[in-house]
C-alpha atoms as a PDB file:
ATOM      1  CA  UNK A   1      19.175  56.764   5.537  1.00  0.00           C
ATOM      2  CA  UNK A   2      15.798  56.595   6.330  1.00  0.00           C
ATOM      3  CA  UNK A   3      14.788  55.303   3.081  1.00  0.00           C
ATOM      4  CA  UNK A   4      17.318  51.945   3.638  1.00  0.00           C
ATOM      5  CA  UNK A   5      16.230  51.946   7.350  1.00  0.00           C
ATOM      6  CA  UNK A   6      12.982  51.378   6.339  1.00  0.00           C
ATOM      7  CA  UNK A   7      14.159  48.907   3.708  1.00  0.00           C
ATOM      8  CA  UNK A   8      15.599  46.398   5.885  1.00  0.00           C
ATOM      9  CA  UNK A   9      12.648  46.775   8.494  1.00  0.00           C
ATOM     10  CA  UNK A  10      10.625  45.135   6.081  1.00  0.00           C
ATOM     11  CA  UNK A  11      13.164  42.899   4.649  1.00  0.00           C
ATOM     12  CA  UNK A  12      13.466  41.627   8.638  1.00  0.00           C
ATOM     13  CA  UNK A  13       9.548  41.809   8.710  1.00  0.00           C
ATOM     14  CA  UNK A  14       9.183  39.225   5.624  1.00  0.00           C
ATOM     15  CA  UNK A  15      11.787  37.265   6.936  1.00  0.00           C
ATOM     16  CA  UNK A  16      10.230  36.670  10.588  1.00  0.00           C
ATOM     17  CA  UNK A  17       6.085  36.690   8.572  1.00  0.00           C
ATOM     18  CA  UNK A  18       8.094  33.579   6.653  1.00  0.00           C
ATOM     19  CA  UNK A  19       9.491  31.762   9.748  1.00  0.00           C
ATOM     20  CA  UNK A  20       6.496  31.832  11.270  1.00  0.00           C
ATOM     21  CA  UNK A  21       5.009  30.136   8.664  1.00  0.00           C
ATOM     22  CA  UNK A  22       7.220  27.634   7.850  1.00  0.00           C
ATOM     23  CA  UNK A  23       7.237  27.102  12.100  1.00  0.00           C
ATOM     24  CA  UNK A  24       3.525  26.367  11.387  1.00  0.00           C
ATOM     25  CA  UNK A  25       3.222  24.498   8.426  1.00  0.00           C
ATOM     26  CA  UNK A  26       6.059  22.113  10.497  1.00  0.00           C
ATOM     27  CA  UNK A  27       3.518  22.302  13.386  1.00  0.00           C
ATOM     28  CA  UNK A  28       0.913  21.115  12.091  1.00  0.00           C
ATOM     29  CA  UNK A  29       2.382  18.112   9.563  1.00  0.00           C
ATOM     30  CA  UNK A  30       4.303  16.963  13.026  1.00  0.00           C
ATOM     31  CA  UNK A  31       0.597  16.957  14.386  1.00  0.00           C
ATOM     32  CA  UNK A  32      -0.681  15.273  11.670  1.00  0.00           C
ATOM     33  CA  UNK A  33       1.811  12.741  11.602  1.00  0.00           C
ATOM     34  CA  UNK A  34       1.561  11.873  15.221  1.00  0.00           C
ATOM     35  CA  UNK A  35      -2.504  11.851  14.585  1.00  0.00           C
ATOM     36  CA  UNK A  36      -2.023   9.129  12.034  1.00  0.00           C
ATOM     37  CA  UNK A  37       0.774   7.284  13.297  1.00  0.00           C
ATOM     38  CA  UNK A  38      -1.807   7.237  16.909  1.00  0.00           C
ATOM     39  CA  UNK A  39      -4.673   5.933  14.497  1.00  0.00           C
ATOM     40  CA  UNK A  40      -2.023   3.116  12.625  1.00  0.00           C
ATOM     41  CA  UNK A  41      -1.015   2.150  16.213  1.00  0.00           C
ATOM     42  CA  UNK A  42      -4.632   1.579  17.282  1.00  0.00           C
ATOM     43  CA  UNK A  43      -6.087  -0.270  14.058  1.00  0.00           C
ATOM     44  CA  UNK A  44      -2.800  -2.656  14.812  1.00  0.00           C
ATOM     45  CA  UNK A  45      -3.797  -3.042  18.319  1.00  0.00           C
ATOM     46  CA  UNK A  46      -7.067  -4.043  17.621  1.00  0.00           C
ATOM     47  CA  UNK A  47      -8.660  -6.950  19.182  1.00  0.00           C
ATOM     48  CA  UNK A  48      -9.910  -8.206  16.231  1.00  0.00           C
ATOM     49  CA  UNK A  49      -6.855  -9.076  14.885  1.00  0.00           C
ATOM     50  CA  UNK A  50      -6.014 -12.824  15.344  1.00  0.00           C
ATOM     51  CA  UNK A  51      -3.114 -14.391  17.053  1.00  0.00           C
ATOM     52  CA  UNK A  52      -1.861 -15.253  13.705  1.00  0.00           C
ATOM     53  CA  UNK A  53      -1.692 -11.918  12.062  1.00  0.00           C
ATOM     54  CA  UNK A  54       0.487 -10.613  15.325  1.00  0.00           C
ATOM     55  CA  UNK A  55       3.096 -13.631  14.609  1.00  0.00           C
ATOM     56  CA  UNK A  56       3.238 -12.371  11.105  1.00  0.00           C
ATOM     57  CA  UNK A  57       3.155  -8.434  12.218  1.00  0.00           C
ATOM     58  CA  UNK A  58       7.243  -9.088  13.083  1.00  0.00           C
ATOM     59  CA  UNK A  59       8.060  -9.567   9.410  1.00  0.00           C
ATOM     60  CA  UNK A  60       5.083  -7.412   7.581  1.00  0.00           C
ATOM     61  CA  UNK A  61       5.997  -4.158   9.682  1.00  0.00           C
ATOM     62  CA  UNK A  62       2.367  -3.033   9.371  1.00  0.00           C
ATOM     63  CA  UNK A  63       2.870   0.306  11.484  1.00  0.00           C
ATOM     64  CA  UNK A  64       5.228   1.186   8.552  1.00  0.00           C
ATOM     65  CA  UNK A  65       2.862  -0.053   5.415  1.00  0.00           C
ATOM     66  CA  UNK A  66       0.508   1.984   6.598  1.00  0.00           C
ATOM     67  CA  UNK A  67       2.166   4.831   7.265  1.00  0.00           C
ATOM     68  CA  UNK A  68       3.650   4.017   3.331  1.00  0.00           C
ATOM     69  CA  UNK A  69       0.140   3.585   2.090  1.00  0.00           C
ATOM     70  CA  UNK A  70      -1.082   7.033   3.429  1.00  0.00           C
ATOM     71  CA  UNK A  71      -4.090   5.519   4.292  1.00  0.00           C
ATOM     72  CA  UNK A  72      -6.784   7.819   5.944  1.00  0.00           C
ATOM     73  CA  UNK A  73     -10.262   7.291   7.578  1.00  0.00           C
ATOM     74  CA  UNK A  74     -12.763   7.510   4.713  1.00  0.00           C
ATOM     75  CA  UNK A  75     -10.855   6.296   1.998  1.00  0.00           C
ATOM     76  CA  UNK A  76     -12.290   3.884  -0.234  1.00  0.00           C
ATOM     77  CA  UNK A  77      -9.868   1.179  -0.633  1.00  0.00           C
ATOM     78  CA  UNK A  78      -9.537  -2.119  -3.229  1.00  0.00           C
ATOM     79  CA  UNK A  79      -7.220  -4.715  -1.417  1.00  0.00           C
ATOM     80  CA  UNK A  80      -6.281  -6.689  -4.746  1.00  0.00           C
ATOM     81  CA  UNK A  81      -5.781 -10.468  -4.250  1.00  0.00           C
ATOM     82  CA  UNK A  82      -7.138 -10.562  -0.491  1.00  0.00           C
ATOM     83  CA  UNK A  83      -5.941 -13.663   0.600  1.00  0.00           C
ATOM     84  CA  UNK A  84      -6.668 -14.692   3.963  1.00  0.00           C
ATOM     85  CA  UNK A  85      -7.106 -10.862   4.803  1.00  0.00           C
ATOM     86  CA  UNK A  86      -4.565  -9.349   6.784  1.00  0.00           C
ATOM     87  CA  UNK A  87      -4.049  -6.881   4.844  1.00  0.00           C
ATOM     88  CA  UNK A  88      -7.531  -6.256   3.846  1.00  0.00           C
ATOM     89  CA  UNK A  89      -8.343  -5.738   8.089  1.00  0.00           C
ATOM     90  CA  UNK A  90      -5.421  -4.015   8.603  1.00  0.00           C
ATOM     91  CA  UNK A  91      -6.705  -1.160   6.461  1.00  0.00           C
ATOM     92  CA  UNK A  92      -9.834  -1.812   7.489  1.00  0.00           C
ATOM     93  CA  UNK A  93      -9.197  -0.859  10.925  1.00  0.00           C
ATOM     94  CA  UNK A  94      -7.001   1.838   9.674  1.00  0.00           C
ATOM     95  CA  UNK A  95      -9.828   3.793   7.435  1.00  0.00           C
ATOM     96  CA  UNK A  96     -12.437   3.664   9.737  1.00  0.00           C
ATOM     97  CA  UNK A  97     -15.914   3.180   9.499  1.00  0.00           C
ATOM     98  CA  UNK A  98     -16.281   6.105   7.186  1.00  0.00           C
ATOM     99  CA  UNK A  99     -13.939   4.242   5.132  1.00  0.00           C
ATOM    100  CA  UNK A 100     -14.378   0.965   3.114  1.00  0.00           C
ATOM    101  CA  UNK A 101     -12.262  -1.997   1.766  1.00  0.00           C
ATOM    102  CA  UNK A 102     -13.176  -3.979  -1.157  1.00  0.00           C
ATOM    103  CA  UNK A 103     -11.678  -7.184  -0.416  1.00  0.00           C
ATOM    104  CA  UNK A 104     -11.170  -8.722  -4.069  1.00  0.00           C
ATOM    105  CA  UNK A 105     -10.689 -12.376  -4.926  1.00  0.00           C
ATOM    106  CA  UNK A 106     -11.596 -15.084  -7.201  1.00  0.00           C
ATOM    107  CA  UNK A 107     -12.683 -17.114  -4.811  1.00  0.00           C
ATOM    108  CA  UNK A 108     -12.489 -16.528  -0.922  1.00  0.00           C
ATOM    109  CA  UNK A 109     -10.158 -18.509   0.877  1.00  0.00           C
ATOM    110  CA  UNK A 110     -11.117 -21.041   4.056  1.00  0.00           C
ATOM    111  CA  UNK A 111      -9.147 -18.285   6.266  1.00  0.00           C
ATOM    112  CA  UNK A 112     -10.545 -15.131   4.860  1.00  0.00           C
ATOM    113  CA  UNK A 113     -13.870 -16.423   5.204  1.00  0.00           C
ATOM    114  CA  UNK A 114     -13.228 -17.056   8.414  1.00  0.00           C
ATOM    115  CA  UNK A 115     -12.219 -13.851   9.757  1.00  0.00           C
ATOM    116  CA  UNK A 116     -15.000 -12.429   7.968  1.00  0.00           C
ATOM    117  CA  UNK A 117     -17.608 -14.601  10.327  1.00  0.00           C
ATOM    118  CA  UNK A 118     -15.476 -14.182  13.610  1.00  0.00           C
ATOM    119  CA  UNK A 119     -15.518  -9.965  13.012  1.00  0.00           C
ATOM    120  CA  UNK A 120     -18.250  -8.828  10.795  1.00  0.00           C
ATOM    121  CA  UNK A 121     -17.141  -5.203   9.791  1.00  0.00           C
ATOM    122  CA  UNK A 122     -19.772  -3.052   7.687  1.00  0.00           C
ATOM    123  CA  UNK A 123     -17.050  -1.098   5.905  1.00  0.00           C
ATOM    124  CA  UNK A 124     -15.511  -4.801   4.252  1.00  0.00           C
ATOM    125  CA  UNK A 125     -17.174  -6.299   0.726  1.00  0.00           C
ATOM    126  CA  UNK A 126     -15.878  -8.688  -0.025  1.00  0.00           C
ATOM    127  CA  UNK A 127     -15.852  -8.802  -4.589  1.00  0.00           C
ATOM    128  CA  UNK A 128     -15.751 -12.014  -5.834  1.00  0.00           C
ATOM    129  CA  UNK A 129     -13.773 -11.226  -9.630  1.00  0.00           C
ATOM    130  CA  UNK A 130     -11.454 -12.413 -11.693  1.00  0.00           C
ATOM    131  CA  UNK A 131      -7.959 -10.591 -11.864  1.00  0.00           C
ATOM    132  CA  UNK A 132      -8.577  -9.919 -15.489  1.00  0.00           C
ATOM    133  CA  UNK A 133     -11.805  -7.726 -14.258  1.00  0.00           C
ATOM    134  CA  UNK A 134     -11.126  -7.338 -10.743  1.00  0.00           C
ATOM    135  CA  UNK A 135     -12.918  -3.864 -10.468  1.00  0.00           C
ATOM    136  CA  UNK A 136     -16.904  -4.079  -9.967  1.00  0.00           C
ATOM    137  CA  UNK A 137     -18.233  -1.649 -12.631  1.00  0.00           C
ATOM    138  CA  UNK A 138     -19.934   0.939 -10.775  1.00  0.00           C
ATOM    139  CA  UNK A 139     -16.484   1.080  -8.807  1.00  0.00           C
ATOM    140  CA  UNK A 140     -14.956   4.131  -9.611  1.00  0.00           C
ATOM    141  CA  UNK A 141     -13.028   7.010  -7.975  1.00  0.00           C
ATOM    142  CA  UNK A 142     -11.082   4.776  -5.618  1.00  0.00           C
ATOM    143  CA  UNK A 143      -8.278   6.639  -3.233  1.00  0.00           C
ATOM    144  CA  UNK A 144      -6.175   3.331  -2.979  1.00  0.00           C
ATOM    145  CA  UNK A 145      -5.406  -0.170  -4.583  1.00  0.00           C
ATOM    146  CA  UNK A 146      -2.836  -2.459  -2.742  1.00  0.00           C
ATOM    147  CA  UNK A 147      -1.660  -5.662  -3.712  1.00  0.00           C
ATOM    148  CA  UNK A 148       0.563  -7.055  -1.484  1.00  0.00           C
ATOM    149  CA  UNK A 149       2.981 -10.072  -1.619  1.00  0.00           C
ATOM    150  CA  UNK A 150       0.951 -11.786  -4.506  1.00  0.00           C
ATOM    151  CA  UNK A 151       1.675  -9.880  -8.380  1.00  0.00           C
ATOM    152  CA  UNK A 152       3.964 -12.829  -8.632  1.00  0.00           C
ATOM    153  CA  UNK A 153       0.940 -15.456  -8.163  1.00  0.00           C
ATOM    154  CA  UNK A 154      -0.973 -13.630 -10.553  1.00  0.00           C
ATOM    155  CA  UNK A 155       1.975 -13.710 -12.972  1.00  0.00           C
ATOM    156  CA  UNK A 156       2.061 -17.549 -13.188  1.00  0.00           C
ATOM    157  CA  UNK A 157      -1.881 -17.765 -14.107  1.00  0.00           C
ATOM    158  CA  UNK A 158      -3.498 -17.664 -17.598  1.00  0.00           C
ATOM    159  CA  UNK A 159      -4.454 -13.693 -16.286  1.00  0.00           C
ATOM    160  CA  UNK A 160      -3.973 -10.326 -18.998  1.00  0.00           C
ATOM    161  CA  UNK A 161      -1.726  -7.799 -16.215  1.00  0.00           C
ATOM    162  CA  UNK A 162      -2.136  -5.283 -18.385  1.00  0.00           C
ATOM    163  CA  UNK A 163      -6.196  -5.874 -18.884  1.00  0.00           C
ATOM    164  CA  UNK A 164      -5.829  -5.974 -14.835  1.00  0.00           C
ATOM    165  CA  UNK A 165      -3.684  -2.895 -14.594  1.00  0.00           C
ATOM    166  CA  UNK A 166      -5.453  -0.404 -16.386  1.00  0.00           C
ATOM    167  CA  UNK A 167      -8.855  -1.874 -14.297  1.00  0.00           C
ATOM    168  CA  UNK A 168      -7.036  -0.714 -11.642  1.00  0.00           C
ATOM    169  CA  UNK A 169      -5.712   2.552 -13.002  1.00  0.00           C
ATOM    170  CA  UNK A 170      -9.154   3.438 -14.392  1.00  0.00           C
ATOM    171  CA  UNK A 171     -10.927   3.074 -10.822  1.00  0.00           C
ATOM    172  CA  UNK A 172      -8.694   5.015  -8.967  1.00  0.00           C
ATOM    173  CA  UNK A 173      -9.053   9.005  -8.680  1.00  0.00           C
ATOM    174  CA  UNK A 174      -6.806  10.832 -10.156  1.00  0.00           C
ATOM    175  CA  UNK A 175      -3.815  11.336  -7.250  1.00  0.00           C
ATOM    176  CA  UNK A 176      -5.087   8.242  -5.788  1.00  0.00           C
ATOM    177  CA  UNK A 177      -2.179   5.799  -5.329  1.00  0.00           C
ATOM    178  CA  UNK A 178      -1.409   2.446  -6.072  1.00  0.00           C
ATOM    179  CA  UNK A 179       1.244   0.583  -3.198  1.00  0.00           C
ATOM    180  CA  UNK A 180       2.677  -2.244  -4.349  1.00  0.00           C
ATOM    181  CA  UNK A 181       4.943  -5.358  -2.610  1.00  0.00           C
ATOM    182  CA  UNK A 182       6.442  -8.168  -2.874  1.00  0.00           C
ATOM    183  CA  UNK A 183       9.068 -11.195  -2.915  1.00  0.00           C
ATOM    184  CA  UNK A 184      11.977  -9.571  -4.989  1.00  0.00           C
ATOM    185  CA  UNK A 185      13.362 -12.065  -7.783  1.00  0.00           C
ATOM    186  CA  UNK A 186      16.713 -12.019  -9.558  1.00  0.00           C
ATOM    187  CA  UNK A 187      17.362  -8.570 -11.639  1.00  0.00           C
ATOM    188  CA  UNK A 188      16.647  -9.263 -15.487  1.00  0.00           C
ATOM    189  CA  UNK A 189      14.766 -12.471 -14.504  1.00  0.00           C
ATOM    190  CA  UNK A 190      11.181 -10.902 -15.182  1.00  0.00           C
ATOM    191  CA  UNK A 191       8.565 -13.517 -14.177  1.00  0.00           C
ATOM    192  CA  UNK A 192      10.611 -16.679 -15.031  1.00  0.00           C
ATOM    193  CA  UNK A 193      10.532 -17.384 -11.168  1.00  0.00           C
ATOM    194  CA  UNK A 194       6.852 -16.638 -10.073  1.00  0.00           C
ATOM    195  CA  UNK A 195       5.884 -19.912 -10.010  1.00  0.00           C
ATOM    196  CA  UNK A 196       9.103 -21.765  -8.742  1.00  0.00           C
ATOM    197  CA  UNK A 197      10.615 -19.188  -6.079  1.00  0.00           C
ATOM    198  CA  UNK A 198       6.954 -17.221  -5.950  1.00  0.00           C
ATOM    199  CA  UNK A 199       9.278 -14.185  -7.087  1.00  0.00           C
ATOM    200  CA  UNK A 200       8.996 -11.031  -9.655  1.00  0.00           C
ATOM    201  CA  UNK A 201      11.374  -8.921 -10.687  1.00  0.00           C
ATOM    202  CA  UNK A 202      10.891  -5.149  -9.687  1.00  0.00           C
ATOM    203  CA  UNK A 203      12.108  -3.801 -13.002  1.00  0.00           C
ATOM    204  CA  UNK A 204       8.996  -6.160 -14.292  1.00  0.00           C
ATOM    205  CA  UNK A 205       6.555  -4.798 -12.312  1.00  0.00           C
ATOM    206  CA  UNK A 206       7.484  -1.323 -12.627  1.00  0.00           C
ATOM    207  CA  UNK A 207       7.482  -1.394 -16.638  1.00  0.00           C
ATOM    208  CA  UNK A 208       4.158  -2.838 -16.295  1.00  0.00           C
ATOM    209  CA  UNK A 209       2.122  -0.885 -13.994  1.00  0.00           C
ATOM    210  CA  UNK A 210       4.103   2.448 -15.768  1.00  0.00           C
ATOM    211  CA  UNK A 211       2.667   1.185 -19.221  1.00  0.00           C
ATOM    212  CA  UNK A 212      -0.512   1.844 -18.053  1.00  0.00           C
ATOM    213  CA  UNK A 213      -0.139   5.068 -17.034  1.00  0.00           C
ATOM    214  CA  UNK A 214       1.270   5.083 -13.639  1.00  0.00           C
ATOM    215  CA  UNK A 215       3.978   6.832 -12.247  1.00  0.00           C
ATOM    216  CA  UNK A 216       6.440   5.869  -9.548  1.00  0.00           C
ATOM    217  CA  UNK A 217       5.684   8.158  -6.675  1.00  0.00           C
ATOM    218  CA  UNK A 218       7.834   5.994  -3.761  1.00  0.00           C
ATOM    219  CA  UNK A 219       9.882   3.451  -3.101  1.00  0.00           C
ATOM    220  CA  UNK A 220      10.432   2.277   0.372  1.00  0.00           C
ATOM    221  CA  UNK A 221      13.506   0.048   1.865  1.00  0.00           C
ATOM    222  CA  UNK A 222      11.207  -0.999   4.975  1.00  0.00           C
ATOM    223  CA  UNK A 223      10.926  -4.794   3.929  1.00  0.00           C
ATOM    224  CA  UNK A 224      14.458  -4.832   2.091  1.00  0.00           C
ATOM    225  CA  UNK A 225      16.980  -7.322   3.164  1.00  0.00           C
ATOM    226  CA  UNK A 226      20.321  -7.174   1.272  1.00  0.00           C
ATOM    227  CA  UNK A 227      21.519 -10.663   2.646  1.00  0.00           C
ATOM    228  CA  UNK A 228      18.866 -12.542   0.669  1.00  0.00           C
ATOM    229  CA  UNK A 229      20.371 -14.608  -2.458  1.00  0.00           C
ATOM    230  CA  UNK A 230      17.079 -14.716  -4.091  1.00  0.00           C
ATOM    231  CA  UNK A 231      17.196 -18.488  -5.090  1.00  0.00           C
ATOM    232  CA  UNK A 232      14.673 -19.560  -2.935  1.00  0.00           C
ATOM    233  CA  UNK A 233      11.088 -19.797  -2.189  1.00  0.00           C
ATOM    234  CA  UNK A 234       9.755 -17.508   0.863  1.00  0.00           C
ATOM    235  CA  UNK A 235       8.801 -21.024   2.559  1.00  0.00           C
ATOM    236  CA  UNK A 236      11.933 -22.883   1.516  1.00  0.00           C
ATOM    237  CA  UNK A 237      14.612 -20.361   3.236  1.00  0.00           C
ATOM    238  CA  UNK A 238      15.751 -19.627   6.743  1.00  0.00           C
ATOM    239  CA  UNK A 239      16.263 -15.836   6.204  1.00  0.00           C
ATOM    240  CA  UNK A 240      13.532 -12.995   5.344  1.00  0.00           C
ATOM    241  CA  UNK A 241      13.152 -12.435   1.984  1.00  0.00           C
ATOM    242  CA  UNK A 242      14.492  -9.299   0.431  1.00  0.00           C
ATOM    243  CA  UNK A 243      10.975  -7.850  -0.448  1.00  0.00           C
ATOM    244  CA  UNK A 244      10.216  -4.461  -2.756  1.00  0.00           C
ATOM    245  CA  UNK A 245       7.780  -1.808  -1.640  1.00  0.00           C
ATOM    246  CA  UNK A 246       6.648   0.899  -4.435  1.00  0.00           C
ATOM    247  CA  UNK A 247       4.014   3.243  -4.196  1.00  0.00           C
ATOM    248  CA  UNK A 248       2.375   4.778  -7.847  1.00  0.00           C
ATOM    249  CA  UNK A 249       0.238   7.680  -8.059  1.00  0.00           C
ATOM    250  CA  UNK A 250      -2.135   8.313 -11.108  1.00  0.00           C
END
């Protein structure tokens, strides 16, 4: 009797050493969590941030991109296809000055340049590359790559994805992540509308970044809307646009 006493003190020991773990472990990712979501909420309050990019915030949900993009302070980021930089701020902000953001373009728009001037920030380069060679050579090791709302523009242009994708899968670390969004187009219509409706089809997109080597880590609903037809243009409708978020890992 003793024997089986003993035997279920220590089975009720293990099980309480194991709760108390697992309590923990919750503990402390609920801490983390609230320490990031405190340091998204404060990169998207920034005053640097224009007028414009808090119009757009209702439809770009950045508290939940970067929450999808896992973005931390320090990481070394390459914003693919910068734009007029949004993004590339937003993650800015987000990674801290430890951090840094190579903004990549072939040529820097009015807008981006203008931000630029109006906010210098040390940990932002902008790379001035083509999309077939986006990645500066001594780049390597990256933790992130985003491109966001424009794989369909670079669809439409004399560019070699795949040339670009495995760039970008070479330059990241491996576990570092790729995220991923934009306009979704008709299912089984590939790139046929990239140019017209400034659409791609997800199933596209994933085969291609996949053949490189990535692997679908993610997919998020955030930007979804089921209500949109897909037959137009993002600035030719008078509903959101049902939009795709994926994030790959290497």
């Amino acid at each position: 009797m003793r024997t089986l006493d003993g035997r279920n003190r220590n089975s009720r020991r293990v099980f309480w050493t194991g709760f108390a773990l697992l309590a923990l472990l919750f503990a402390k990712s609920a801490s983390s969590q609230t320490d990031a979501d405190l340091n998204y909420a404060n990169a998207i309050a920034s005053p640097v941030r224009t007028d414009a990019d808090r119009k757009a915030d209702a439809g770009r949900k950045p508290l939940e991109f970067l929450r999808f993009t896992r973005i931390e302070p320090g990481m070394r980021v390459l914003d693919l296809s910068a734009g007029a930089g949004y993004t590339t701020q937003l993650l800015a902000l987000a990674t801290g000055a430890t951090g840094h953001i190579l903004a990549q373009t072939p040529q820097a728009s009015a807008k981006l340049q203008q931000r630029l001037a109006d906010h210098p920030q040390p940990n932002i380069s902008l790379v001035l590359r083509s999309y077939d060679e986006p990645v500066p050579p001594d780049v390597t090791g990256l933790d992130l790559v985003t491109i966001v709302l424009s794989y369909h523009d670079i669809a439409y242009l004399p560019v070699d994805r795949a040339k670009m994708d495995r760039a970008l899968f070479a330059a990241l670390r491996p576990g570092g992540h790729l995220v991923i969004i934009d306009h979704s187009a008709r299912d089984g219509s590939g790139a046929s509308d990239s140019k017209t409706l400034h659409r791609i089809d997800e199933a596209l997109v994933r085969k291609e970044l996949e053949g490189v080597g990535f692997r679908l880590e993610e997919e998020s609903n955030f930007l979804r809307n089921p209500a949109d037809p897909r037959d137009h243009a993002f600035f030719d409708t008078n509903i959101v646009t049902d939009k795709f978020a994926l994030r790959f890992v290497k």
